[in-house]
PDB file of N, CA and C in Angstrom:
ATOM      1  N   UNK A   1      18.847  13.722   2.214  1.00  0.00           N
ATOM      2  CA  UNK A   1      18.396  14.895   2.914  1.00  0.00           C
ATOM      3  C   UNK A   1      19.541  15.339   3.813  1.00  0.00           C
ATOM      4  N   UNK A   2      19.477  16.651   4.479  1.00  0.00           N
ATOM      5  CA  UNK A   2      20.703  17.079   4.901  1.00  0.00           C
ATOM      6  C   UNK A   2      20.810  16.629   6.387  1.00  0.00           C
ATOM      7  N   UNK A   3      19.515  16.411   7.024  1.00  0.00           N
ATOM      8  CA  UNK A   3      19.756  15.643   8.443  1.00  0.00           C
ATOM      9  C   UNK A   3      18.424  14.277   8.451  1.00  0.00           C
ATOM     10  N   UNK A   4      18.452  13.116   9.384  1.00  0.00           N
ATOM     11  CA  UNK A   4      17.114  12.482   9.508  1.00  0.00           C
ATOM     12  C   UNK A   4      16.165  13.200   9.841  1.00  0.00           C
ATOM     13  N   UNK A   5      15.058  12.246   9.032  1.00  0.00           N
ATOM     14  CA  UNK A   5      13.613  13.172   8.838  1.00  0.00           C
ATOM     15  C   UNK A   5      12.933  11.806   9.104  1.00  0.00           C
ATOM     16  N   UNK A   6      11.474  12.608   9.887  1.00  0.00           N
ATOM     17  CA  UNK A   6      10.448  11.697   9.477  1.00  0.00           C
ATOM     18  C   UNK A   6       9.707  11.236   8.228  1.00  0.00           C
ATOM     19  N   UNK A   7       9.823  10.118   7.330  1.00  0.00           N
ATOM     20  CA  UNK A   7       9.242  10.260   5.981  1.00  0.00           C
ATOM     21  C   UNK A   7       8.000   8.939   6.192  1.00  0.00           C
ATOM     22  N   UNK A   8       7.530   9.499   5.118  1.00  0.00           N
ATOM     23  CA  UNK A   8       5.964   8.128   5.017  1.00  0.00           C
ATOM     24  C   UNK A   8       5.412   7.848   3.772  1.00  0.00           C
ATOM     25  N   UNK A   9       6.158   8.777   2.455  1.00  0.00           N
ATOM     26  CA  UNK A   9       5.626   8.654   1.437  1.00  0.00           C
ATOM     27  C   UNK A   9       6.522   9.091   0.062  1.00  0.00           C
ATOM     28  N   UNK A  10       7.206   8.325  -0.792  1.00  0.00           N
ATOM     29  CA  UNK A  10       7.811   8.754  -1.724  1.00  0.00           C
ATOM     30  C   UNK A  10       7.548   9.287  -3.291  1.00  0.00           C
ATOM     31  N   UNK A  11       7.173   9.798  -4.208  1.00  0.00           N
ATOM     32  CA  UNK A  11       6.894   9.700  -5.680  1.00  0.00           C
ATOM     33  C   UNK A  11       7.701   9.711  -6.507  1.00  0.00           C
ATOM     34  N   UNK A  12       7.306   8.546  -6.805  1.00  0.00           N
ATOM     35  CA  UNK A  12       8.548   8.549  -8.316  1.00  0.00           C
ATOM     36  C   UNK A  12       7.794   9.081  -9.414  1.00  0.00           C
ATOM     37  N   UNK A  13       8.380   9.765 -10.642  1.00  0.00           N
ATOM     38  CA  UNK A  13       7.478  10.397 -11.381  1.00  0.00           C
ATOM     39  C   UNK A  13       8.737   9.703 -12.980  1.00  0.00           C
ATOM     40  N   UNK A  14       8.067   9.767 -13.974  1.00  0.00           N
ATOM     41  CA  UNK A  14       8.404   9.447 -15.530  1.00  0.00           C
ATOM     42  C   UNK A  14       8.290  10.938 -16.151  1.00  0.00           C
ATOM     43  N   UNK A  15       8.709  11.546 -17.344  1.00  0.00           N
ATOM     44  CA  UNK A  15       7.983  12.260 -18.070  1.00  0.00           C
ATOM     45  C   UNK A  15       6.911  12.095 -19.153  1.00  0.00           C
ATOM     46  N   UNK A  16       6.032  12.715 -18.976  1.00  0.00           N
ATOM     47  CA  UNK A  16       4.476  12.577 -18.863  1.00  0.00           C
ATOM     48  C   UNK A  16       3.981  12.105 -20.313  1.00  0.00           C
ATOM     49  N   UNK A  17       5.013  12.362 -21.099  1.00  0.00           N
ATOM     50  CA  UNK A  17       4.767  12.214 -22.410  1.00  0.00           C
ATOM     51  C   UNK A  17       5.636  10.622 -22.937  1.00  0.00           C
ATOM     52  N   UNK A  18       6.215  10.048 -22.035  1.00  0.00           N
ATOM     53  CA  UNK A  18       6.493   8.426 -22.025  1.00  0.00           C
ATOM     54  C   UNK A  18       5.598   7.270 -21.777  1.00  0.00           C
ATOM     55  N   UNK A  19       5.431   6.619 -22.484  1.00  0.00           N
ATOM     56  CA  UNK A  19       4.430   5.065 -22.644  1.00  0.00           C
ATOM     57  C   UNK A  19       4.221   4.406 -21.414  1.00  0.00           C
ATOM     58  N   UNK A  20       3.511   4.070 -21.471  1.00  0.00           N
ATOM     59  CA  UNK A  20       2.695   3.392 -19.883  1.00  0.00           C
ATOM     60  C   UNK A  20       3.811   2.199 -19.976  1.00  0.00           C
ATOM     61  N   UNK A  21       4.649   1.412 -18.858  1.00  0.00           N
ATOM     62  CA  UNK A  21       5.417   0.754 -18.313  1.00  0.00           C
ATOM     63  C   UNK A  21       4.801   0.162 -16.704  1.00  0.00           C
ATOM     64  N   UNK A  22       5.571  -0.775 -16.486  1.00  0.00           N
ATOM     65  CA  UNK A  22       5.726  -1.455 -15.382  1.00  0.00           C
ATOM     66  C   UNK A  22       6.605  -1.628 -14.825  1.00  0.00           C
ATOM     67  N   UNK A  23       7.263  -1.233 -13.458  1.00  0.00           N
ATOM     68  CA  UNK A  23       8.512  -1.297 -13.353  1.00  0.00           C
ATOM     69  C   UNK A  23       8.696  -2.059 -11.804  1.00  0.00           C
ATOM     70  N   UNK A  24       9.592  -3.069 -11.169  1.00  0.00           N
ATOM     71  CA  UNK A  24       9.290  -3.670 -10.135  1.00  0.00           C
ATOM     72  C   UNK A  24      10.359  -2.643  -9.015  1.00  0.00           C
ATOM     73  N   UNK A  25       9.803  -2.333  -8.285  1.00  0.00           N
ATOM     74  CA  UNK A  25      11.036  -1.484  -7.096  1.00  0.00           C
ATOM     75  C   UNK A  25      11.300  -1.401  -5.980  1.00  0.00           C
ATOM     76  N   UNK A  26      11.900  -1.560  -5.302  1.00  0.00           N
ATOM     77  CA  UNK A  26      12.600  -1.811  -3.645  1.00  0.00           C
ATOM     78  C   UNK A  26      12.515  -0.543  -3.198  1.00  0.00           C
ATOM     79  N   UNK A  27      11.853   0.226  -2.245  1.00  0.00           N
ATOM     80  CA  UNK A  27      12.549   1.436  -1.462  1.00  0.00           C
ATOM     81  C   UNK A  27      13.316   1.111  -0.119  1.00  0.00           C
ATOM     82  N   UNK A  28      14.523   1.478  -0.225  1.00  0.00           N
ATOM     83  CA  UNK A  28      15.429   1.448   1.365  1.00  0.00           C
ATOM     84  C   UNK A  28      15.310   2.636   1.893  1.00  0.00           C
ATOM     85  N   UNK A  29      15.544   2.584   3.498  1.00  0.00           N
ATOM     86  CA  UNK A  29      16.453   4.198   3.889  1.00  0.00           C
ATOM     87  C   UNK A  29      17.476   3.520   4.672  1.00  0.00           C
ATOM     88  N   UNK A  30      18.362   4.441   4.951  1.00  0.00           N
ATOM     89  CA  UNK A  30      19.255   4.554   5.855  1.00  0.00           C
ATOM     90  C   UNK A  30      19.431   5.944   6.698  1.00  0.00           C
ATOM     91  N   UNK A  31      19.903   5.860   7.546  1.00  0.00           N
ATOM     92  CA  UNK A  31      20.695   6.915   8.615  1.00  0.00           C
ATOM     93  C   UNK A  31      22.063   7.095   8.195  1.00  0.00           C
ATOM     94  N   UNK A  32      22.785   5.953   7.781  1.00  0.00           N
ATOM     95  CA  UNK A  32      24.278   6.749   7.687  1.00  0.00           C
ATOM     96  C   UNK A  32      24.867   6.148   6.177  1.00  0.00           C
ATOM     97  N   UNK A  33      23.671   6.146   5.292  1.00  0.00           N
ATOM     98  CA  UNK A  33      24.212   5.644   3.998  1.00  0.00           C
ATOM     99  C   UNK A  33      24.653   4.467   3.491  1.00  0.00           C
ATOM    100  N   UNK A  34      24.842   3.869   4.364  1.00  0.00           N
ATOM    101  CA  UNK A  34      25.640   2.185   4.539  1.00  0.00           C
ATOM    102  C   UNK A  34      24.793   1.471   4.559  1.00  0.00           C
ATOM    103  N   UNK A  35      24.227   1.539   5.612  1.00  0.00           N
ATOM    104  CA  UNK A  35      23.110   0.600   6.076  1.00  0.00           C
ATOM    105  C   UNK A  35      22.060   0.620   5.828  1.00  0.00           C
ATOM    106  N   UNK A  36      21.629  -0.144   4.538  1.00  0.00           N
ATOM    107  CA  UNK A  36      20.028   0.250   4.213  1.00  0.00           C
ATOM    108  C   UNK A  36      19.264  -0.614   4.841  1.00  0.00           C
ATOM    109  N   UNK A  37      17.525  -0.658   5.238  1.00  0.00           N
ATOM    110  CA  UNK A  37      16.866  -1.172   5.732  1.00  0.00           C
ATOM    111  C   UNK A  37      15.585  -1.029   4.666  1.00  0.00           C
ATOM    112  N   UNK A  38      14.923  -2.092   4.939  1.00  0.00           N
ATOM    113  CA  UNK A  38      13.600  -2.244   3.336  1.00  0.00           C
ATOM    114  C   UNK A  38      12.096  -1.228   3.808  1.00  0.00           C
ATOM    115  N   UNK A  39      11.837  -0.477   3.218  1.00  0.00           N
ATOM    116  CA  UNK A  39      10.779   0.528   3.537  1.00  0.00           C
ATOM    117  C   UNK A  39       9.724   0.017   2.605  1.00  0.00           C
ATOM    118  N   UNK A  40       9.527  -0.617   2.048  1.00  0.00           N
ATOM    119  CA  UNK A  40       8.862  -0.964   0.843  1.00  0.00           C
ATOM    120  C   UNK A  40       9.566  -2.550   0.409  1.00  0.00           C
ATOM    121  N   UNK A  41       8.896  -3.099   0.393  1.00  0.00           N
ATOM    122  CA  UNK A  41       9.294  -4.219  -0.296  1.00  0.00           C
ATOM    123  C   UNK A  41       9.009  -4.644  -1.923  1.00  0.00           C
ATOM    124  N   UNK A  42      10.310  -5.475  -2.687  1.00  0.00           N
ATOM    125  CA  UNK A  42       9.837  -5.644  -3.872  1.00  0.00           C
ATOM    126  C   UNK A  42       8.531  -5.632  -4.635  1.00  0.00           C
ATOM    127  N   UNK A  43       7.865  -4.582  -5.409  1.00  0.00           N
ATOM    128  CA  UNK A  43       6.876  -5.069  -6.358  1.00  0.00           C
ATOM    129  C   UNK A  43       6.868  -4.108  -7.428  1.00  0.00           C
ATOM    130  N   UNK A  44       5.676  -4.802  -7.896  1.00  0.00           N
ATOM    131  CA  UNK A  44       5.506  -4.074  -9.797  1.00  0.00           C
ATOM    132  C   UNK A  44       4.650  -3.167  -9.530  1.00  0.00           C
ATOM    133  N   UNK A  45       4.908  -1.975 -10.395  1.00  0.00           N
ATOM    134  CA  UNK A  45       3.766  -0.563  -9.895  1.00  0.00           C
ATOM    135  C   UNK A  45       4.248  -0.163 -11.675  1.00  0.00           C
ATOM    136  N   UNK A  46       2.901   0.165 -12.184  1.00  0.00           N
ATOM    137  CA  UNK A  46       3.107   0.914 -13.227  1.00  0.00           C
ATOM    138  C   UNK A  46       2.763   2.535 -13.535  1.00  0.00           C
ATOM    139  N   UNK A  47       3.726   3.036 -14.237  1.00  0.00           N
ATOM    140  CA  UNK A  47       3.248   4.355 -14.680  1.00  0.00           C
ATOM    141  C   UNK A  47       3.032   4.326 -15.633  1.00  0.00           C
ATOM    142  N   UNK A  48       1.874   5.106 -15.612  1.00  0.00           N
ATOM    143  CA  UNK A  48       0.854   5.624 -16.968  1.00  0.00           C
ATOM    144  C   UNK A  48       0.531   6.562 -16.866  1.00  0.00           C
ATOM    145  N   UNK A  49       0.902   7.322 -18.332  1.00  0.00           N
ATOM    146  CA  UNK A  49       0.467   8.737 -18.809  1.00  0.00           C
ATOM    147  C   UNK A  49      -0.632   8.944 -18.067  1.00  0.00           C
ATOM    148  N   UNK A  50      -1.880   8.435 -18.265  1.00  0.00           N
ATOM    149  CA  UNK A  50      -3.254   8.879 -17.704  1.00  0.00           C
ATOM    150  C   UNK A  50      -3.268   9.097 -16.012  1.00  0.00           C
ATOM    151  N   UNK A  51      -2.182   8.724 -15.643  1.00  0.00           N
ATOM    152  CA  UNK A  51      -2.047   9.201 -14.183  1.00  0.00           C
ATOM    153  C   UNK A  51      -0.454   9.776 -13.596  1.00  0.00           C
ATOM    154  N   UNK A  52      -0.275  10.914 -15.066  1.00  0.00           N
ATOM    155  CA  UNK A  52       0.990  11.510 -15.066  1.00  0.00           C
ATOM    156  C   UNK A  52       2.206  10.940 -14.711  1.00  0.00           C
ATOM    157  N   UNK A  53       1.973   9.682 -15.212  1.00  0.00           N
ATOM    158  CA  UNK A  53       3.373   8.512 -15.003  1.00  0.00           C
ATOM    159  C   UNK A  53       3.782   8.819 -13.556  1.00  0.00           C
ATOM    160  N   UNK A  54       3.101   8.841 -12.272  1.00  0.00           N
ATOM    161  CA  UNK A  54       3.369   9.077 -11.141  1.00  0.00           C
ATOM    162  C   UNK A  54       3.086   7.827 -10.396  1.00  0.00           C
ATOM    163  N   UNK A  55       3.883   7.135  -9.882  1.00  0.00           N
ATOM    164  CA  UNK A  55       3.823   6.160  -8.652  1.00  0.00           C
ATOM    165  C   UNK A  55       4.135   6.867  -7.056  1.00  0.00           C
ATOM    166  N   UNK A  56       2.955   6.294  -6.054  1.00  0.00           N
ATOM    167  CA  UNK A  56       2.821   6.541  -4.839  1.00  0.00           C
ATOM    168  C   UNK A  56       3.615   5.554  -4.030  1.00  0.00           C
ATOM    169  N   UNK A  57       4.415   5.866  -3.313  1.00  0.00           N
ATOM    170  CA  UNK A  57       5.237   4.601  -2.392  1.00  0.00           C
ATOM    171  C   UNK A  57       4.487   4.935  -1.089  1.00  0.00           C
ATOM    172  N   UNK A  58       3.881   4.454  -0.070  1.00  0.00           N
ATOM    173  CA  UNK A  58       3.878   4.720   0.875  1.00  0.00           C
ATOM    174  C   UNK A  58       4.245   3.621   2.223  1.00  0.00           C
ATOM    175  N   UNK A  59       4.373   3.893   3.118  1.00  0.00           N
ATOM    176  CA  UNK A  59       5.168   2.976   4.027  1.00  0.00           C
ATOM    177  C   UNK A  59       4.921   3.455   5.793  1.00  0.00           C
ATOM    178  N   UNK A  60       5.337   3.077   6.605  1.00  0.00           N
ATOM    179  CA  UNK A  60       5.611   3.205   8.031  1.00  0.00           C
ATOM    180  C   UNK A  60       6.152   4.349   8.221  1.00  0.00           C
ATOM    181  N   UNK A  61       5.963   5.712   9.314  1.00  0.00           N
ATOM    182  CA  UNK A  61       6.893   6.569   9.223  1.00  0.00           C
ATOM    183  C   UNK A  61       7.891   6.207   9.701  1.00  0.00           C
ATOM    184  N   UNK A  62       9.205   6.351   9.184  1.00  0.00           N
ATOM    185  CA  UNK A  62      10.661   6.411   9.346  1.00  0.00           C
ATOM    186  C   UNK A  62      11.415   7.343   9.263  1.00  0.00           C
ATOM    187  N   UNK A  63      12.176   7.589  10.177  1.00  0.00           N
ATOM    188  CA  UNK A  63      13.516   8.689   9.953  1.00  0.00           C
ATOM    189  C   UNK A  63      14.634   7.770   9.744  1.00  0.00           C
ATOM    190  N   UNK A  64      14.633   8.482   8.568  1.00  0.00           N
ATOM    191  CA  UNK A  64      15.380   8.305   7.756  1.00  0.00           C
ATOM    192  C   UNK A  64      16.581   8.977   6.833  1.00  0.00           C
ATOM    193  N   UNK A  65      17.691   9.609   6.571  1.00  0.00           N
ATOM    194  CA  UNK A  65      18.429  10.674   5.752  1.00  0.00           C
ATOM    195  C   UNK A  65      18.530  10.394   4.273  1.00  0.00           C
ATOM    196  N   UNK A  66      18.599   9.032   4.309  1.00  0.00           N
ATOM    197  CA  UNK A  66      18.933   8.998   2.475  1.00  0.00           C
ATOM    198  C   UNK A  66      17.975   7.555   2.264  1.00  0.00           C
ATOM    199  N   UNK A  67      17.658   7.560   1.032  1.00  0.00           N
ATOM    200  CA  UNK A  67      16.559   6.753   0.528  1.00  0.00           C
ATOM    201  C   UNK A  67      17.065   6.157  -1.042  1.00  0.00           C
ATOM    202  N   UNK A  68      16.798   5.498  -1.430  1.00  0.00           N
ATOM    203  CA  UNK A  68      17.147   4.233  -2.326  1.00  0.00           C
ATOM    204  C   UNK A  68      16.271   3.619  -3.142  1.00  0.00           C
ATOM    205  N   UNK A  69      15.936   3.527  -4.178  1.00  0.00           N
ATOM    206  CA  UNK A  69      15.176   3.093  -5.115  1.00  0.00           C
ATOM    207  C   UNK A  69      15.963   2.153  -5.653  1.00  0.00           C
ATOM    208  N   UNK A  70      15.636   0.622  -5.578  1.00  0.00           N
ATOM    209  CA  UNK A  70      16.295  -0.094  -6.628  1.00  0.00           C
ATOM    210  C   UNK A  70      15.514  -0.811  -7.479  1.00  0.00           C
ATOM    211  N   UNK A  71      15.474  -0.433  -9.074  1.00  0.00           N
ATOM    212  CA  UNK A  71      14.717  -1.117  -9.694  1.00  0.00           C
ATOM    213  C   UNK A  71      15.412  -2.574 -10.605  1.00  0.00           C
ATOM    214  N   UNK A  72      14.607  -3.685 -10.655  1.00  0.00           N
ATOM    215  CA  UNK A  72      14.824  -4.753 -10.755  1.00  0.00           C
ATOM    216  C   UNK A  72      14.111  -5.284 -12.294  1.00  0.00           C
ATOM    217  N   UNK A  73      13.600  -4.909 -12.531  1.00  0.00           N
ATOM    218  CA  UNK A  73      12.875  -4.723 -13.695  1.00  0.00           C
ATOM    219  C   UNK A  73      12.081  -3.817 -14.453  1.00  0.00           C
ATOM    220  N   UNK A  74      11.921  -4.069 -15.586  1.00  0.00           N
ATOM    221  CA  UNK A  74      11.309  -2.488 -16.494  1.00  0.00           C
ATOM    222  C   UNK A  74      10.546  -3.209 -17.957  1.00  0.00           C
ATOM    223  N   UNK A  75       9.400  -3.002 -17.814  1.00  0.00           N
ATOM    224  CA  UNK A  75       8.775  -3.562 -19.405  1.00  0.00           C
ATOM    225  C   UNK A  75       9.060  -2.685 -20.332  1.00  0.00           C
ATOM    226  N   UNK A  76       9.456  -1.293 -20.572  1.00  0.00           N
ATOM    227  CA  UNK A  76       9.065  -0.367 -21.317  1.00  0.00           C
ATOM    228  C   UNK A  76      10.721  -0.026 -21.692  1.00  0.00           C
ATOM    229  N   UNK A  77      11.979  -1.097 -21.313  1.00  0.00           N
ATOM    230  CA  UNK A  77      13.040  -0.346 -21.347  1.00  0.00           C
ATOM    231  C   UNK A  77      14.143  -1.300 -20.500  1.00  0.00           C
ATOM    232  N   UNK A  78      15.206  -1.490 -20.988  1.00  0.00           N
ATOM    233  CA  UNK A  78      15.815  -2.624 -20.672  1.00  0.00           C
ATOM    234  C   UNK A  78      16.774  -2.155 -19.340  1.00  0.00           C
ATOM    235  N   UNK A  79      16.393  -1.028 -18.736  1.00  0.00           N
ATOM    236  CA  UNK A  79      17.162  -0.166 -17.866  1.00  0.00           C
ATOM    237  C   UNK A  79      15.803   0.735 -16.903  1.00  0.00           C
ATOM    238  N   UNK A  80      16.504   0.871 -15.170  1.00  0.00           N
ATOM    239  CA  UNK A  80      15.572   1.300 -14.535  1.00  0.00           C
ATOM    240  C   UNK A  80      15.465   2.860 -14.972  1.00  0.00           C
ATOM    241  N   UNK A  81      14.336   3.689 -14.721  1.00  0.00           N
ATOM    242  CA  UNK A  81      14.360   5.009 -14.850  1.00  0.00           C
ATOM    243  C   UNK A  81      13.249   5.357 -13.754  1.00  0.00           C
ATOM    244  N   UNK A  82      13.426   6.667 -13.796  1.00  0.00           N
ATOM    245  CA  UNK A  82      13.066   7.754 -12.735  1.00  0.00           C
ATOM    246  C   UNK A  82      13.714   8.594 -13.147  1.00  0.00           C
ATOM    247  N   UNK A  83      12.775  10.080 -13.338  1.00  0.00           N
ATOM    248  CA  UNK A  83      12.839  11.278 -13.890  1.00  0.00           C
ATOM    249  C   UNK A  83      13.160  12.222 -12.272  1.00  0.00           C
ATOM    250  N   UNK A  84      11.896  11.530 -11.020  1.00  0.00           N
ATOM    251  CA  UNK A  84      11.472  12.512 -10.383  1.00  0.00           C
ATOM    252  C   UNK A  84      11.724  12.026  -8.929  1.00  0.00           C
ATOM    253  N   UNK A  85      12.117  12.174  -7.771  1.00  0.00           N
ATOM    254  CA  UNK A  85      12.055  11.456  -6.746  1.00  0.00           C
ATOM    255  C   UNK A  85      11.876  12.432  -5.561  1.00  0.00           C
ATOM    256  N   UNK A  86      10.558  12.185  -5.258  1.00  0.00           N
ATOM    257  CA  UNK A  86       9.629  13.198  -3.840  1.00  0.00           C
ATOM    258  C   UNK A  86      10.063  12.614  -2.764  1.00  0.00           C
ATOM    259  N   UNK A  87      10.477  12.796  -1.584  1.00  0.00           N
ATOM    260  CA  UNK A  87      10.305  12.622  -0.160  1.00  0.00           C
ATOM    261  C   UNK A  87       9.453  13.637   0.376  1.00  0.00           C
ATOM    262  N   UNK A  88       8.237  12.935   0.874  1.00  0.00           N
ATOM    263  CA  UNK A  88       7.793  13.333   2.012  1.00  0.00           C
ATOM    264  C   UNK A  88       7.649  13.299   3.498  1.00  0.00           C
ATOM    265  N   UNK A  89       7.756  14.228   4.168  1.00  0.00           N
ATOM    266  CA  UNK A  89       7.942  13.814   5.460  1.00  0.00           C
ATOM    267  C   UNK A  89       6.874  14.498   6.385  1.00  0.00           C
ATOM    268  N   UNK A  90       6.826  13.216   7.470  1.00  0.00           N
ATOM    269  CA  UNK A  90       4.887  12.886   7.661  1.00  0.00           C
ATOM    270  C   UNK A  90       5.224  14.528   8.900  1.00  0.00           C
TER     271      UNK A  90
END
């Protein structure tokens, strides 16, 4: 984002027409890019078509400028993916 924001809720989204998966994922933020801090801690969240391959992150509000998805695993694909990545800010 172009300055810190208050955020509380992220969506990761798939395209809608891809196979239901499981994928395990870390959200960080940081303030100056360097320094990430854990907003979310490791786990498995799956997307499925029947709920527009959309995962809800939600967390503590934080200001935060830049945000971080690291995925660690993937059933559906030997590599992390994300089509879509929402910040919201509370």
């Amino acid at each position: 984002m172009g300055s810190a924001r208050s955020a509380s809720r992220v969506v990761l989204q798939l395209p809608a027409g891809w196979g239901a998966r499981t994928q395990t994922l870390t959200l960080g933020g940081s303030t100056d890019g360097i320094t990430f801090t854990t907003l979310k801690s490791s786990a498995a969240h799956t997307f499925d078509p029947s709920t527009r391959n959309t995962v809800t992150l939600t967390f503590p509000a934080a200001t935060q400028r830049y945000f971080r998805v690291t995925i660690t695993a993937n059933s559906g694909w030997p590599a992390g993916q994300v089509s879509e990545f929402q910040i919201w800010t509370s």
